[in-house]
C-alpha atoms as a PDB file:
ATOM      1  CA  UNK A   1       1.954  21.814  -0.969  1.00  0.00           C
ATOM      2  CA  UNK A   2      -1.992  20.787  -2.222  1.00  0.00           C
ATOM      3  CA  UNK A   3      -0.158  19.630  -5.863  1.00  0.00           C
ATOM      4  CA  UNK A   4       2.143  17.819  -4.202  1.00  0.00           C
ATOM      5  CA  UNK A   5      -0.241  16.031  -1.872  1.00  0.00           C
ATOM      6  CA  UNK A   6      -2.023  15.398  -4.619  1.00  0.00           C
ATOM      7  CA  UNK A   7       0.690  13.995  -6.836  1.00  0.00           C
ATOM      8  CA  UNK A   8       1.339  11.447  -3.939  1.00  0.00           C
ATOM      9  CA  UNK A   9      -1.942  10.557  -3.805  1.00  0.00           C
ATOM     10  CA  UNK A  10      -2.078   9.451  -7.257  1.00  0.00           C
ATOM     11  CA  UNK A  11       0.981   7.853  -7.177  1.00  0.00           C
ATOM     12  CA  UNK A  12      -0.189   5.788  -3.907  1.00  0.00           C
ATOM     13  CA  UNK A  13      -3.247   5.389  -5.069  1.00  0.00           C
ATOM     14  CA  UNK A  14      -1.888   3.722  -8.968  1.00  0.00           C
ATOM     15  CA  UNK A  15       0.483   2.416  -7.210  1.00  0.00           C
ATOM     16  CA  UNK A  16      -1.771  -0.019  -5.036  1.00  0.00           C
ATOM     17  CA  UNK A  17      -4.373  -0.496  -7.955  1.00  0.00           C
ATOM     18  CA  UNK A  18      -1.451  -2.010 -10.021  1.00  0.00           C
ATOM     19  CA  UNK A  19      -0.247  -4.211  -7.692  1.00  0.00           C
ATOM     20  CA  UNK A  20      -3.567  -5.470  -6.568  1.00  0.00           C
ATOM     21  CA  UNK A  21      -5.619  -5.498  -9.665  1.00  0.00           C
ATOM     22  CA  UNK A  22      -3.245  -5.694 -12.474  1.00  0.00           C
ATOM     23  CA  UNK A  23       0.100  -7.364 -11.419  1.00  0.00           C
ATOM     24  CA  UNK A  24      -1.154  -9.625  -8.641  1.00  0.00           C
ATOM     25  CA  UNK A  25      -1.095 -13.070 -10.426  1.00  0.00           C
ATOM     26  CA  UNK A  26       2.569 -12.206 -11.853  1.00  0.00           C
ATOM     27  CA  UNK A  27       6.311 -12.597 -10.235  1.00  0.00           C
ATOM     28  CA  UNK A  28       8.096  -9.352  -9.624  1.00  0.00           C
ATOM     29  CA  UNK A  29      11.297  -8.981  -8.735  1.00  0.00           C
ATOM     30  CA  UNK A  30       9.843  -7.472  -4.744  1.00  0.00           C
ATOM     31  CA  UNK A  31       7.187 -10.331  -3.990  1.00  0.00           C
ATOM     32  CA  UNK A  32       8.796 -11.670  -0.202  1.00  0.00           C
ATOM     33  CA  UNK A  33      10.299 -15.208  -0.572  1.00  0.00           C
ATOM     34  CA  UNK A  34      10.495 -14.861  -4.140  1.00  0.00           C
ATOM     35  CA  UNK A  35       6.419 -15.533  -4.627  1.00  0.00           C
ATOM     36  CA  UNK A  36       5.001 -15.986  -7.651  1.00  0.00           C
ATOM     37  CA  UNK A  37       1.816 -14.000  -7.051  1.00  0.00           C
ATOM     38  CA  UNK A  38       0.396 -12.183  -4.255  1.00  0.00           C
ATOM     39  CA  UNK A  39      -1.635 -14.828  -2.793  1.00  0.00           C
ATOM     40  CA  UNK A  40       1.284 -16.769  -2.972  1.00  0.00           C
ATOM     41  CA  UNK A  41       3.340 -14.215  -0.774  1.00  0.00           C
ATOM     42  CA  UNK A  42       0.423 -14.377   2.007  1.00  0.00           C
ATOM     43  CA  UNK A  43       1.338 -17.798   2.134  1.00  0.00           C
ATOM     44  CA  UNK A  44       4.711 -17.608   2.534  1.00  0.00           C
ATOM     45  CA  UNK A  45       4.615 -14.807   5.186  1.00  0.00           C
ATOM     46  CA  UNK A  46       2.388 -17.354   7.135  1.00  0.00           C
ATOM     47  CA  UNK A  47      -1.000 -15.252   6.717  1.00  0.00           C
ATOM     48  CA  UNK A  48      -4.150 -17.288   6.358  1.00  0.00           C
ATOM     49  CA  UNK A  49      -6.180 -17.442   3.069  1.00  0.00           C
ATOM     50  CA  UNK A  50      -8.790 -14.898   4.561  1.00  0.00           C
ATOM     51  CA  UNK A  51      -5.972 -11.970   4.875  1.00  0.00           C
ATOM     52  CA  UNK A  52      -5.147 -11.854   1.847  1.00  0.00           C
ATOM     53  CA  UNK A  53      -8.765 -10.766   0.441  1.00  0.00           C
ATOM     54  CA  UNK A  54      -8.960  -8.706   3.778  1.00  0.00           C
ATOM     55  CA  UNK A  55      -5.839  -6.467   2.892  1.00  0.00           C
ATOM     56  CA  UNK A  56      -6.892  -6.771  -0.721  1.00  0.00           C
ATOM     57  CA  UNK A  57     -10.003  -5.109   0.348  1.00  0.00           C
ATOM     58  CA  UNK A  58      -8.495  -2.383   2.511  1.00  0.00           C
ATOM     59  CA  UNK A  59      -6.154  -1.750  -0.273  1.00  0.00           C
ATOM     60  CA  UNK A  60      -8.220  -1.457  -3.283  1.00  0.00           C
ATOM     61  CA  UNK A  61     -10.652   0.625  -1.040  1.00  0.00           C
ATOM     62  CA  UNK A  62      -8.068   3.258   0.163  1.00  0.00           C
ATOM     63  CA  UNK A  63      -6.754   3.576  -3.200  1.00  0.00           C
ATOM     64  CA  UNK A  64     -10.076   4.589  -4.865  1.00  0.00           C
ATOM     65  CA  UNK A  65     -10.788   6.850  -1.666  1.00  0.00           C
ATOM     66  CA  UNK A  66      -7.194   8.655  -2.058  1.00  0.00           C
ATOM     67  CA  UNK A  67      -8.539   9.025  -5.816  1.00  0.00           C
ATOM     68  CA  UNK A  68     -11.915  10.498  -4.828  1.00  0.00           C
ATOM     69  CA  UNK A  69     -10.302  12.376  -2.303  1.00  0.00           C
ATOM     70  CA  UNK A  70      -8.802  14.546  -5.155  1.00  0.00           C
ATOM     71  CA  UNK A  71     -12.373  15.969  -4.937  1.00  0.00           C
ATOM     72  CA  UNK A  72     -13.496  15.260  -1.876  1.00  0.00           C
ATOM     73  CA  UNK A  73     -10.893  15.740   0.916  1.00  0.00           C
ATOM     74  CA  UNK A  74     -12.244  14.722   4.299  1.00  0.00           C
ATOM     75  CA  UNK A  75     -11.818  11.024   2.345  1.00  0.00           C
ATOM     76  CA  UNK A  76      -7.842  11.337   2.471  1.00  0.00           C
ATOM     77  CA  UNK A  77      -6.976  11.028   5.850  1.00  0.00           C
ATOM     78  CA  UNK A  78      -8.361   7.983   6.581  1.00  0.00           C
ATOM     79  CA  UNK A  79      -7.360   6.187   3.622  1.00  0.00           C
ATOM     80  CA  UNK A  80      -3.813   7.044   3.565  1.00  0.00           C
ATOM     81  CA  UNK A  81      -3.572   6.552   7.697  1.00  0.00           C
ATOM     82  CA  UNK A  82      -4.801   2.619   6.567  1.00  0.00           C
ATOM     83  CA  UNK A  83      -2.484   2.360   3.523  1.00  0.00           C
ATOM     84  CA  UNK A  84       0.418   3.519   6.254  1.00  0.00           C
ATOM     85  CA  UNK A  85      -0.913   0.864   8.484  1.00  0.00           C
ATOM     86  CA  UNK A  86      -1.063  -1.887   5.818  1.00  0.00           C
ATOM     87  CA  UNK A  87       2.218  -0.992   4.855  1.00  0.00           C
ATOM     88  CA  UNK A  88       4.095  -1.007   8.036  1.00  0.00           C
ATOM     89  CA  UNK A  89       3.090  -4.079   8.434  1.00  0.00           C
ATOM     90  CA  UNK A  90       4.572  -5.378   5.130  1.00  0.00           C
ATOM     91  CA  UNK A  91       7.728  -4.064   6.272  1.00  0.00           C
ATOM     92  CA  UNK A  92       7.597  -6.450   9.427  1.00  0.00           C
ATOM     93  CA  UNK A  93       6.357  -8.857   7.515  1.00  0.00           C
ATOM     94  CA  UNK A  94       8.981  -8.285   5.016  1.00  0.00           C
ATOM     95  CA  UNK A  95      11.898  -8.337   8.147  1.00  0.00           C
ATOM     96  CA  UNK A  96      10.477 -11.116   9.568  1.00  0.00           C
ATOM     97  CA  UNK A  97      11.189 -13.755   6.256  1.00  0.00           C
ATOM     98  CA  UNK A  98      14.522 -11.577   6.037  1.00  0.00           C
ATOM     99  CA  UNK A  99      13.772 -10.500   2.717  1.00  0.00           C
ATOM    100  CA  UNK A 100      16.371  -8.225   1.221  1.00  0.00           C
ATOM    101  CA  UNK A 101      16.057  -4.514   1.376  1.00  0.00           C
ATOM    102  CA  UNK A 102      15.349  -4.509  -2.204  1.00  0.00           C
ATOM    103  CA  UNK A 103      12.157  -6.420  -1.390  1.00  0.00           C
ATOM    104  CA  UNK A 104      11.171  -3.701   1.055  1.00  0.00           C
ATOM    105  CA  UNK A 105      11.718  -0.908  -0.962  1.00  0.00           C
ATOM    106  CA  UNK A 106       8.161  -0.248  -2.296  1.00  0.00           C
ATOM    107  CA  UNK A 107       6.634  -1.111   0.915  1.00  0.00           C
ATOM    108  CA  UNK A 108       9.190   1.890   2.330  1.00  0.00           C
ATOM    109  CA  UNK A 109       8.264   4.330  -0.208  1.00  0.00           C
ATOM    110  CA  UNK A 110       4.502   3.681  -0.379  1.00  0.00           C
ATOM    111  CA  UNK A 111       4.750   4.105   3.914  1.00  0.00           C
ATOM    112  CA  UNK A 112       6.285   7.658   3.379  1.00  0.00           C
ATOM    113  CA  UNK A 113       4.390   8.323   0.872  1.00  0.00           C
ATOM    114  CA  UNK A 114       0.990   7.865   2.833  1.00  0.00           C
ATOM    115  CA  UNK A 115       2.444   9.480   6.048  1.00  0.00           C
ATOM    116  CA  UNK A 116       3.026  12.691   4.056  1.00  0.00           C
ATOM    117  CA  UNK A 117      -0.354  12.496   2.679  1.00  0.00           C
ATOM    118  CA  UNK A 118      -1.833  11.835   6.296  1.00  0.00           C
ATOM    119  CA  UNK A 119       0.224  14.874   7.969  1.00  0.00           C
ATOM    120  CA  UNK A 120      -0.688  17.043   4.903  1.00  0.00           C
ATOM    121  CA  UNK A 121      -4.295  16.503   4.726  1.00  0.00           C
ATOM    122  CA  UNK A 122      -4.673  16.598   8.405  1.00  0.00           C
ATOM    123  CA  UNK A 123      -3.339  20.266   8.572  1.00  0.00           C
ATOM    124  CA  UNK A 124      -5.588  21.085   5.985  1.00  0.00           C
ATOM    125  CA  UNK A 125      -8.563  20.598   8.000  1.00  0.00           C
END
């Protein structure tokens, strides 16, 4: 079960450094309302400018922590509980522009994703 928790973290972890520092100016086929960046999708979901480097923040933070929590466990918890936050609320964010499930799709998987990583590294305490 570790490798496994592990394996998710990683994949969390890449997953939100991608989006965030690599892919964030460019369309992709899940932005909501068909954005053409991520700032652009705040926008559209009705978020003020402020949110955006806010979640940006909580984001790029968690995803190092998850990383250095390889390492360092007591760091893994709390990261993944605030990527599971974050990303339950792009789900209702998602829902509430009626975005297609497509759209939702990573949001889904990255909210599983961190749940199993909170339960896990909680029972390993």
């Amino acid at each position: 079960m570790h490798y496994i928790l592990i394996l998710l973290q990683l994949i969390v972890a890449f997953g939100l450094l991608n989006v965030w520092l690599i892919r964030s100016d460019k369309k992709t086929d899940y932005r909501g309302c068909n954005s053409s960046s991520l700032k652009n999708e705040f926008a559209a979901y009705g978020l003020p400018l402020w949110s955006f480097y806010v979640v940006g923040f909580l984001k790029i933070t968690s995803a190092i922590l998850l990383l250095l929590g390889i390492w360092k466990p007591f760091l893994v918890f709390p990261a993944a509980l605030v990527v599971s936050v974050l990303m339950a609320g792009a789900l209702v964010l998602h829902i509430k522009v009626e975005d297609p499930f497509k759209k939702w799709v990573p949001a889904l998987i990255m909210l599983i994703f961190s749940l199993i990583i909170c339960l896990g590294s909680f029972y390993q305490f």
